[in-house]
PDB file of N, CA and C in Angstrom:
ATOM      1  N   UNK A   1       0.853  -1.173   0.000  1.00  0.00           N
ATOM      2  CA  UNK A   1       0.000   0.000   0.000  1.00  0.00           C
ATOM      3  C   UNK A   1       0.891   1.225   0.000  1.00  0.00           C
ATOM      4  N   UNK A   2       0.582   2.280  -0.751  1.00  0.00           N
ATOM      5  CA  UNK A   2       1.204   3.674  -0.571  1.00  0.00           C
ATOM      6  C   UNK A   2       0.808   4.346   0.465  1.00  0.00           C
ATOM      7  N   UNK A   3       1.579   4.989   0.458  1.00  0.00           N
ATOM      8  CA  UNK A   3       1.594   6.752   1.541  1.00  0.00           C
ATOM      9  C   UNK A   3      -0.131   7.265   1.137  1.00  0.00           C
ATOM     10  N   UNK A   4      -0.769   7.548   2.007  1.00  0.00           N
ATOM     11  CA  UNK A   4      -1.870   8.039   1.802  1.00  0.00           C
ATOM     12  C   UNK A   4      -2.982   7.155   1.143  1.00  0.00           C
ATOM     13  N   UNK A   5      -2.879   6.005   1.339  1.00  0.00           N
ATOM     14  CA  UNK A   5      -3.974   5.139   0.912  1.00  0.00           C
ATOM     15  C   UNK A   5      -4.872   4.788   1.611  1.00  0.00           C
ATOM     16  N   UNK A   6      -6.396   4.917   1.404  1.00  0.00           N
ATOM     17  CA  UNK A   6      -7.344   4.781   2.594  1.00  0.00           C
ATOM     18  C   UNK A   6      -8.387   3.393   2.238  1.00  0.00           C
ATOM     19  N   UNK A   7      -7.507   2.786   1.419  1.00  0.00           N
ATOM     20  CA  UNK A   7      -8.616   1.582   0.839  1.00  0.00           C
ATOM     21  C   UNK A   7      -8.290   0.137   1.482  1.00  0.00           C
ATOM     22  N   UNK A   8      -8.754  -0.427   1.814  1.00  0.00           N
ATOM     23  CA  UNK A   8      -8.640  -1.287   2.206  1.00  0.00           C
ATOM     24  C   UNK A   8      -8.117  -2.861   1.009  1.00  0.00           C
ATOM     25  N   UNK A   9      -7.285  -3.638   1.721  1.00  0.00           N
ATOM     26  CA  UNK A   9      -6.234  -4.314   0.621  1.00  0.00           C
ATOM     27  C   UNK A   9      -6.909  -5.709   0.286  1.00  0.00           C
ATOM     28  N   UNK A  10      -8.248  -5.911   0.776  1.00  0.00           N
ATOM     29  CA  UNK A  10      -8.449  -7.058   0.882  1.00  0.00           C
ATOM     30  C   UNK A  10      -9.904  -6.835  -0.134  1.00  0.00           C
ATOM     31  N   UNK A  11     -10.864  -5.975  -0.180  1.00  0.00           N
ATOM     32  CA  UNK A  11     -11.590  -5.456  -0.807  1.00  0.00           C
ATOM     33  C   UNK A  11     -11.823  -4.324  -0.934  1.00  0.00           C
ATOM     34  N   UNK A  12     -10.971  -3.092  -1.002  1.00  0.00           N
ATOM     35  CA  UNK A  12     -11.295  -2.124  -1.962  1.00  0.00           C
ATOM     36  C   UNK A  12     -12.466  -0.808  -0.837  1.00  0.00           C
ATOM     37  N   UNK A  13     -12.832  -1.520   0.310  1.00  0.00           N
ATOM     38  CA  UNK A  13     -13.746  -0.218   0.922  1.00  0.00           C
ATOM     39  C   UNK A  13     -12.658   0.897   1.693  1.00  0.00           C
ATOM     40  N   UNK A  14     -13.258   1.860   1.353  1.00  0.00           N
ATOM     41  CA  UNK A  14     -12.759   3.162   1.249  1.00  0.00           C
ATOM     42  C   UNK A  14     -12.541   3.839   3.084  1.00  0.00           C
ATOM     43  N   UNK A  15     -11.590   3.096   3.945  1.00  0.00           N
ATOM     44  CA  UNK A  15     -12.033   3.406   5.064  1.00  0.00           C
ATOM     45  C   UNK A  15     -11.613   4.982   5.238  1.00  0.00           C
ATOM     46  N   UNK A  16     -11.897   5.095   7.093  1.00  0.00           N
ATOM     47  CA  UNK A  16     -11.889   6.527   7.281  1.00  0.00           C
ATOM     48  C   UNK A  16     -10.276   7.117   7.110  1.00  0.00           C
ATOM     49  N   UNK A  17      -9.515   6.612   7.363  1.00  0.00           N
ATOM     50  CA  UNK A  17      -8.129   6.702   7.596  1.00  0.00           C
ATOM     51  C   UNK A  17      -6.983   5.439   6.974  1.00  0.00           C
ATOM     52  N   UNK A  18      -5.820   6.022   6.876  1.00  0.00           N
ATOM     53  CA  UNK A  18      -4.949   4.765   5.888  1.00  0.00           C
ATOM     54  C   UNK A  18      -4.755   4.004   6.934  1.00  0.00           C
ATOM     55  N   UNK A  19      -5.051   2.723   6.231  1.00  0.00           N
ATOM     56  CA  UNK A  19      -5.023   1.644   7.509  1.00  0.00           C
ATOM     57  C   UNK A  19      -4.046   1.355   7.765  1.00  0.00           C
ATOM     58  N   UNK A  20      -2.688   1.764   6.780  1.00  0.00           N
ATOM     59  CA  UNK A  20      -1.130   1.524   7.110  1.00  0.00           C
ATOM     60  C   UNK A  20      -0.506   2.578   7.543  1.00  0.00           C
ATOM     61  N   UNK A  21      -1.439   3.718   8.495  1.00  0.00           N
ATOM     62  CA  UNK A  21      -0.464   4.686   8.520  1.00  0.00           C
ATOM     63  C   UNK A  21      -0.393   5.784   7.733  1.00  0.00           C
ATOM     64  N   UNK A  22      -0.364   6.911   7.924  1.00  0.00           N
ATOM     65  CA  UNK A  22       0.065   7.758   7.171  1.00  0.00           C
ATOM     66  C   UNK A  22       1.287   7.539   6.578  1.00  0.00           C
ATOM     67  N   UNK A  23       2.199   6.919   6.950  1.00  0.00           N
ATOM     68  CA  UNK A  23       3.866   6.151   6.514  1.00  0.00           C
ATOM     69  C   UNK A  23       3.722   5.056   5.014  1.00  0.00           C
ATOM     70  N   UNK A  24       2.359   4.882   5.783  1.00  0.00           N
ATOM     71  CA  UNK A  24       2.091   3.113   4.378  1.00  0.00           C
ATOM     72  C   UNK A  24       2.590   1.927   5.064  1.00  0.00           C
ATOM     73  N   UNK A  25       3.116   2.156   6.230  1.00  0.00           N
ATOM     74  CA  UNK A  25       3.883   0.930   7.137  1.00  0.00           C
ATOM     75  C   UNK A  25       3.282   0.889   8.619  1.00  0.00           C
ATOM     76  N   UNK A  26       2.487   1.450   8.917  1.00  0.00           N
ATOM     77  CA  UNK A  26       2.128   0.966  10.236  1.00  0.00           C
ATOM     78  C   UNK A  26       1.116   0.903  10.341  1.00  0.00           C
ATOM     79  N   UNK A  27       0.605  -0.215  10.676  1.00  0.00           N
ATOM     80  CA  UNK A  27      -0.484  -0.695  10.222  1.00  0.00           C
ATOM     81  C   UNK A  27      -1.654   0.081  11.872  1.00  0.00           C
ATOM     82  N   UNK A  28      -3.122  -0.087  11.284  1.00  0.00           N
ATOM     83  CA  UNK A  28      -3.643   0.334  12.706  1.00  0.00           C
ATOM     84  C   UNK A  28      -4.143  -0.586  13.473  1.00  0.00           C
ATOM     85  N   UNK A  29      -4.474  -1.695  12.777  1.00  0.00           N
ATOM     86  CA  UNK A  29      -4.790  -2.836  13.854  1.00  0.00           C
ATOM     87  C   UNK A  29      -6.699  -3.049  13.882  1.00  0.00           C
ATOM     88  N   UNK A  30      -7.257  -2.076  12.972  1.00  0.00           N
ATOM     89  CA  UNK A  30      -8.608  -1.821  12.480  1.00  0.00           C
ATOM     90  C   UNK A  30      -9.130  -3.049  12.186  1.00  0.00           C
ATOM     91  N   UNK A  31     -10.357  -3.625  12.123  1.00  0.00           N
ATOM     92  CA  UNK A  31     -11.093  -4.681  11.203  1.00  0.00           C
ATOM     93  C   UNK A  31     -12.249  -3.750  10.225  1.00  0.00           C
ATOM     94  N   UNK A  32     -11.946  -4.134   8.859  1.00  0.00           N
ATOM     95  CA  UNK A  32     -12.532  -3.640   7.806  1.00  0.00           C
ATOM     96  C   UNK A  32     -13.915  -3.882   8.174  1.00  0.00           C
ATOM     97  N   UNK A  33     -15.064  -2.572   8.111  1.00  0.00           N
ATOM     98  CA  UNK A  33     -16.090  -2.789   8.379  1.00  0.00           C
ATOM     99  C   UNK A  33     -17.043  -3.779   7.194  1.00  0.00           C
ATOM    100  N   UNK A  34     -15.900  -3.828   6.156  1.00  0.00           N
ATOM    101  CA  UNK A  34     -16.979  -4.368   5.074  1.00  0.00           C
ATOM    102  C   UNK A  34     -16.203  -6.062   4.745  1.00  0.00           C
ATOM    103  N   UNK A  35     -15.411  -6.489   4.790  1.00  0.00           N
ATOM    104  CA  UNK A  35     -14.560  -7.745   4.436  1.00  0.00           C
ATOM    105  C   UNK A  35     -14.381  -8.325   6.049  1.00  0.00           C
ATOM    106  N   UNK A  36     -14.227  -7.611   7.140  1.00  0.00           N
ATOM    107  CA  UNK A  36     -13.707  -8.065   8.513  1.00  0.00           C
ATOM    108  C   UNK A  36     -12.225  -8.415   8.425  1.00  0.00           C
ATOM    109  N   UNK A  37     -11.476  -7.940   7.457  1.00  0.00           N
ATOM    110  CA  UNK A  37      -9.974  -8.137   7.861  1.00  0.00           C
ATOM    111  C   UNK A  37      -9.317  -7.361   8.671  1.00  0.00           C
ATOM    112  N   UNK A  38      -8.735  -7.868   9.638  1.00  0.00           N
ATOM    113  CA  UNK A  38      -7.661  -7.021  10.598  1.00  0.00           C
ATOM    114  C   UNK A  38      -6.222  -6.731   9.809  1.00  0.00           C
ATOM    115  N   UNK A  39      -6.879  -4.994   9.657  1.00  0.00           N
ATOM    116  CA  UNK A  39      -5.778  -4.524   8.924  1.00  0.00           C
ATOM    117  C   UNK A  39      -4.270  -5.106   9.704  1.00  0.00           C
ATOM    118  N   UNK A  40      -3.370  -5.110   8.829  1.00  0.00           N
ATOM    119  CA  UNK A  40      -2.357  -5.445   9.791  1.00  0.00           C
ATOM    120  C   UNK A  40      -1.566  -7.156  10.082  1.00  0.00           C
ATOM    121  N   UNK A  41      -2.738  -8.130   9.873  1.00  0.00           N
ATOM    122  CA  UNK A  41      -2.448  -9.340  10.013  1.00  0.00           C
ATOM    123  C   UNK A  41      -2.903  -9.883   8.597  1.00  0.00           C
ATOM    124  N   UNK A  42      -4.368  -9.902   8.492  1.00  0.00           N
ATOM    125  CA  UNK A  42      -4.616 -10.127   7.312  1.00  0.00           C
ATOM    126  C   UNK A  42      -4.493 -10.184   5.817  1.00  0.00           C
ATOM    127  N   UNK A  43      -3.870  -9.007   5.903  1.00  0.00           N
ATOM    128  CA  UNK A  43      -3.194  -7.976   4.774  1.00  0.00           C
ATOM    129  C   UNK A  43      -2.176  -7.671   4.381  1.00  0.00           C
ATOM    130  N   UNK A  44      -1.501  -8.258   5.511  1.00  0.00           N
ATOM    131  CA  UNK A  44       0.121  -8.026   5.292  1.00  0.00           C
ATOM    132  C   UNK A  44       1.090  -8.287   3.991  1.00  0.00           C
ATOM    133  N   UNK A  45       0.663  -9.411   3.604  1.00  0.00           N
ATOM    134  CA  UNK A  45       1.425  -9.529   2.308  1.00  0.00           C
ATOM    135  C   UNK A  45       0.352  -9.550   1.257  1.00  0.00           C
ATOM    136  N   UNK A  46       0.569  -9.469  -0.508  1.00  0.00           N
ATOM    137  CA  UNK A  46      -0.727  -9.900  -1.217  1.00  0.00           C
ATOM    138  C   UNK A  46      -1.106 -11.291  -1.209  1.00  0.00           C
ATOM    139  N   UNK A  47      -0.090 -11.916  -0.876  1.00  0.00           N
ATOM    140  CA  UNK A  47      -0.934 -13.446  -0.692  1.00  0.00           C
ATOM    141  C   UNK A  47      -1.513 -13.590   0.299  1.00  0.00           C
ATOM    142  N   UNK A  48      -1.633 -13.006   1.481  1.00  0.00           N
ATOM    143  CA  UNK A  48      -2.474 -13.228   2.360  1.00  0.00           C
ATOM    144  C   UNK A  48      -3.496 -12.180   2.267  1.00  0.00           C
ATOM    145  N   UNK A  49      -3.648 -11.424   1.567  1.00  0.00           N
ATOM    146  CA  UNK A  49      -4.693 -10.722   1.291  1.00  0.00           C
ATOM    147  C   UNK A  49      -5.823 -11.377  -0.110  1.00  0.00           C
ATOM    148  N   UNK A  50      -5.133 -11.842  -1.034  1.00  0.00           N
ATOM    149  CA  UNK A  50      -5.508 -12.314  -1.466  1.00  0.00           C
ATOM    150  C   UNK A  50      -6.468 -13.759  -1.606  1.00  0.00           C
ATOM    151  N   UNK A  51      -5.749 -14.575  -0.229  1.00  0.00           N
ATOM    152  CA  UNK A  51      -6.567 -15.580   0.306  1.00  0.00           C
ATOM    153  C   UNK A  51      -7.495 -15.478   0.975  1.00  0.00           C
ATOM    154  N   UNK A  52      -7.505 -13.944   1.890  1.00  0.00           N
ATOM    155  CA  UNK A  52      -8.561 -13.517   2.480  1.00  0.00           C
ATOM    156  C   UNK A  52      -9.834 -13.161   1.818  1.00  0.00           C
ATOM    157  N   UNK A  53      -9.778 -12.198   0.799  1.00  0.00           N
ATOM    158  CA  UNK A  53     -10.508 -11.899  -0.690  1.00  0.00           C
ATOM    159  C   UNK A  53     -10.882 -13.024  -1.243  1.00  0.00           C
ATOM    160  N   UNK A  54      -9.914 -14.185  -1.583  1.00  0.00           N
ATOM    161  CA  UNK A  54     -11.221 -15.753  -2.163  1.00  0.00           C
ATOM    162  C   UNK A  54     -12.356 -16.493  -0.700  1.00  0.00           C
ATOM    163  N   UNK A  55     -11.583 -16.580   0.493  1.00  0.00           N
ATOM    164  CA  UNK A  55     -12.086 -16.828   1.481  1.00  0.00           C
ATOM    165  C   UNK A  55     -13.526 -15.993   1.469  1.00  0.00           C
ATOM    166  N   UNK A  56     -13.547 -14.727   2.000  1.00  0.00           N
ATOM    167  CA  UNK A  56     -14.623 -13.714   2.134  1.00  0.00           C
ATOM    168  C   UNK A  56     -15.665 -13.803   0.374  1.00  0.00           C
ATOM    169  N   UNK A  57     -15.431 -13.997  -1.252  1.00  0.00           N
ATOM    170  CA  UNK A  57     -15.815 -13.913  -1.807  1.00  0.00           C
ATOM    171  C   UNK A  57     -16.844 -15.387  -2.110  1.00  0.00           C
ATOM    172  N   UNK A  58     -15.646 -16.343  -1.617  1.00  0.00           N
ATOM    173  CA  UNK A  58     -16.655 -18.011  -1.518  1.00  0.00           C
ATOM    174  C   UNK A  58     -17.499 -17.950  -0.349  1.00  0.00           C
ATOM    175  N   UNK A  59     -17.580 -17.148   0.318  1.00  0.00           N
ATOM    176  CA  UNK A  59     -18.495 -16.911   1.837  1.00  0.00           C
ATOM    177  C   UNK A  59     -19.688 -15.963   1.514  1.00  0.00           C
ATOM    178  N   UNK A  60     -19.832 -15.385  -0.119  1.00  0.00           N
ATOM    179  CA  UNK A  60     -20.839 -14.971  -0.304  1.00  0.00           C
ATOM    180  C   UNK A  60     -20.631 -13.395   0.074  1.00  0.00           C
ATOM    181  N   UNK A  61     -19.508 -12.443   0.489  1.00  0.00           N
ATOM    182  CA  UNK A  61     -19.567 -11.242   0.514  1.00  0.00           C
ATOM    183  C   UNK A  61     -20.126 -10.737   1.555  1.00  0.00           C
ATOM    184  N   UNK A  62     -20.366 -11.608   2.646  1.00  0.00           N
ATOM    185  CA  UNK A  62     -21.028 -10.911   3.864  1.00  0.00           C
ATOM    186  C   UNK A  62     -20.574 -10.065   4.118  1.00  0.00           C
ATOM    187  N   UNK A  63     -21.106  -9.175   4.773  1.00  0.00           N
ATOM    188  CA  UNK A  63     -20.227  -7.468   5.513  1.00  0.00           C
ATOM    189  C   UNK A  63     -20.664  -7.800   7.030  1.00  0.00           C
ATOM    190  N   UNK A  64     -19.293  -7.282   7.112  1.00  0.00           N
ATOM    191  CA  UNK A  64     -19.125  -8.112   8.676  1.00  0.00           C
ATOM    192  C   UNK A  64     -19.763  -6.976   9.627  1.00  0.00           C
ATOM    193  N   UNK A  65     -19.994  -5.201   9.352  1.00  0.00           N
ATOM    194  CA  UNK A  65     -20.335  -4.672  10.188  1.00  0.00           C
ATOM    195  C   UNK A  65     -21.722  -4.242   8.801  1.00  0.00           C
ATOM    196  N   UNK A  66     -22.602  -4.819   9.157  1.00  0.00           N
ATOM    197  CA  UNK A  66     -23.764  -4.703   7.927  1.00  0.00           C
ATOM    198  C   UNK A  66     -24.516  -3.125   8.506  1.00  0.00           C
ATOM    199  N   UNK A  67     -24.312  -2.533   9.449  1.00  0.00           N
ATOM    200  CA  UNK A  67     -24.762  -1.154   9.170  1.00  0.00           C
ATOM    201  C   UNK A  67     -24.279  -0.224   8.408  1.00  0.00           C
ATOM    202  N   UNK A  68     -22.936  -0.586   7.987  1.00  0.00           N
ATOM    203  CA  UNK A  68     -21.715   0.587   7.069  1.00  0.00           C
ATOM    204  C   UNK A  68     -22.287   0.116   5.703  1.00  0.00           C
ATOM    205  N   UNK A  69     -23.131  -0.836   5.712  1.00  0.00           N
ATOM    206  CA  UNK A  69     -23.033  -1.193   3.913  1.00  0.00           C
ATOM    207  C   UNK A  69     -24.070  -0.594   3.455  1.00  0.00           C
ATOM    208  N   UNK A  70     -23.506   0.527   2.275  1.00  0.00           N
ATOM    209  CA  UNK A  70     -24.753   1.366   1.499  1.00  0.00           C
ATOM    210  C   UNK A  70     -25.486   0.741   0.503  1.00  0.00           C
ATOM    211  N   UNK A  71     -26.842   1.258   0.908  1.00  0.00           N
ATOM    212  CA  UNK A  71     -27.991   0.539   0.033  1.00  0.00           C
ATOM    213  C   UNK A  71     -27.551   0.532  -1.425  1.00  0.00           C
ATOM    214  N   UNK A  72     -26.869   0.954  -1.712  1.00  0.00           N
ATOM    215  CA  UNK A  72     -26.182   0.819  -3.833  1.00  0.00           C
ATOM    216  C   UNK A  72     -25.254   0.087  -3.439  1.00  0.00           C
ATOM    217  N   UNK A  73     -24.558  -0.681  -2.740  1.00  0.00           N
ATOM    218  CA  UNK A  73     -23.582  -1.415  -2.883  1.00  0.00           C
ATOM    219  C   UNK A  73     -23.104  -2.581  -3.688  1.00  0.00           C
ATOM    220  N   UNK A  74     -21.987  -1.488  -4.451  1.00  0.00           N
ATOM    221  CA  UNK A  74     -21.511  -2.735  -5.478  1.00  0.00           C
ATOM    222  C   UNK A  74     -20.046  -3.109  -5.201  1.00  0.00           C
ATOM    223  N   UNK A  75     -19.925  -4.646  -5.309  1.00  0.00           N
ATOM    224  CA  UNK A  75     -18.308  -4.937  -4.865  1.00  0.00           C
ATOM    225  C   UNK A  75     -17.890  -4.847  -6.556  1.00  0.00           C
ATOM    226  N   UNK A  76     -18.531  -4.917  -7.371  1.00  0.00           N
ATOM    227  CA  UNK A  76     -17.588  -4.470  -8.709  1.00  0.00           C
ATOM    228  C   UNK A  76     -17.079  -3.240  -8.589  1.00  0.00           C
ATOM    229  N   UNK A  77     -17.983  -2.107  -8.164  1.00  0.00           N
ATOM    230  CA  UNK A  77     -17.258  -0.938  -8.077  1.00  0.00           C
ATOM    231  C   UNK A  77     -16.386  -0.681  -7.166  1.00  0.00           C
ATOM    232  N   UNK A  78     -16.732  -1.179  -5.862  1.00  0.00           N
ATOM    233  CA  UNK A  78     -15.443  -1.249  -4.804  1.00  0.00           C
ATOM    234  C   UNK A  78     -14.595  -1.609  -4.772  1.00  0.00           C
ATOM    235  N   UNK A  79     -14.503  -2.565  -5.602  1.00  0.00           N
ATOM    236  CA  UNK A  79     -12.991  -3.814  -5.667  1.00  0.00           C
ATOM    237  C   UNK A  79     -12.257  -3.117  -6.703  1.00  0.00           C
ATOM    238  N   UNK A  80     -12.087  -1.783  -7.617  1.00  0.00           N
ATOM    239  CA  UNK A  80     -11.420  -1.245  -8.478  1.00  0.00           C
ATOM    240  C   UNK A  80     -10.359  -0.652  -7.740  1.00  0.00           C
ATOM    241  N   UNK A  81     -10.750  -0.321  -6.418  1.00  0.00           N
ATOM    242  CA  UNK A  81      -9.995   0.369  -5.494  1.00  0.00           C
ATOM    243  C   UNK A  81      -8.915  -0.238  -4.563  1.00  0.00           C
ATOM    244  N   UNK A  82      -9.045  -1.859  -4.724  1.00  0.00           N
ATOM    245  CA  UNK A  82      -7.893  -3.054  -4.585  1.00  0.00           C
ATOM    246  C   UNK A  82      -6.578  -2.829  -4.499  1.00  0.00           C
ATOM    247  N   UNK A  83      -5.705  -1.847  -3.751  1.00  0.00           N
ATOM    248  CA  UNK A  83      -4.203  -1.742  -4.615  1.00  0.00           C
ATOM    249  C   UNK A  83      -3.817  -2.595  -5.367  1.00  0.00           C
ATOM    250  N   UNK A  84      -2.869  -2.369  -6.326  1.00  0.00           N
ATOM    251  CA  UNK A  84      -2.710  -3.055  -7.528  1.00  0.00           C
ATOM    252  C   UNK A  84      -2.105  -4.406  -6.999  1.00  0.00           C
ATOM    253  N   UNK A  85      -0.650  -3.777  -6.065  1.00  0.00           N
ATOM    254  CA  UNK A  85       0.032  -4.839  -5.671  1.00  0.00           C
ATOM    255  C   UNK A  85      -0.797  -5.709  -5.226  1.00  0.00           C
ATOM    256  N   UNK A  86      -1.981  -5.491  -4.670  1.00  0.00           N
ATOM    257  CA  UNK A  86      -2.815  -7.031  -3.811  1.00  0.00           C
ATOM    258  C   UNK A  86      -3.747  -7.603  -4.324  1.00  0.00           C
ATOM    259  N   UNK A  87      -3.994  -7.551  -5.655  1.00  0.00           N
ATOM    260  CA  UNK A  87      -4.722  -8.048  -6.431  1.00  0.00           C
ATOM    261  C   UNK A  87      -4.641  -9.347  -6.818  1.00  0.00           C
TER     262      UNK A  87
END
């Protein structure tokens, strides 16, 4: 993830703050309100982000904190926002 990135690495939701830090390296220790990954463990490398992303996508896309999820919610459009590297 870059300097100033506020997306989350596992699916693409747009959190409030960079979950790595304003640095891109320190992670906050957050769980994504929309995938439930703990920034930080989950995410750490793209293969483990990436296993998290087939895991959460064969599980049907649940949102783990289902009040944050907006009534238009599309994971096609959210998942554009994927950093590249963790794709």
């Amino acid at each position: 993830m870059h300097k100033g990135d506020s997306y989350c690495r596992v699916c693409g939701y747009e959190l409030s703050s960079p979950p790595w830090g304003d640095d891109g390296y320190s992670p906050t220790w957050e769980i994504c309100p929309c995938c439930g990954t703990e920034i930080g463990y989950e995410d750490c490398t793209p293969a483990n982000a990436h296993e998290m992303r087939n895991r959460w996508v064969s599980g049907g896309k649940q949102w783990f904190d289902k009040s944050k999820k907006p009534v238009d919610w599309s994971y096609d459009c959210q998942s554009k926002h994927i950093p590249k590297d963790y794709i």
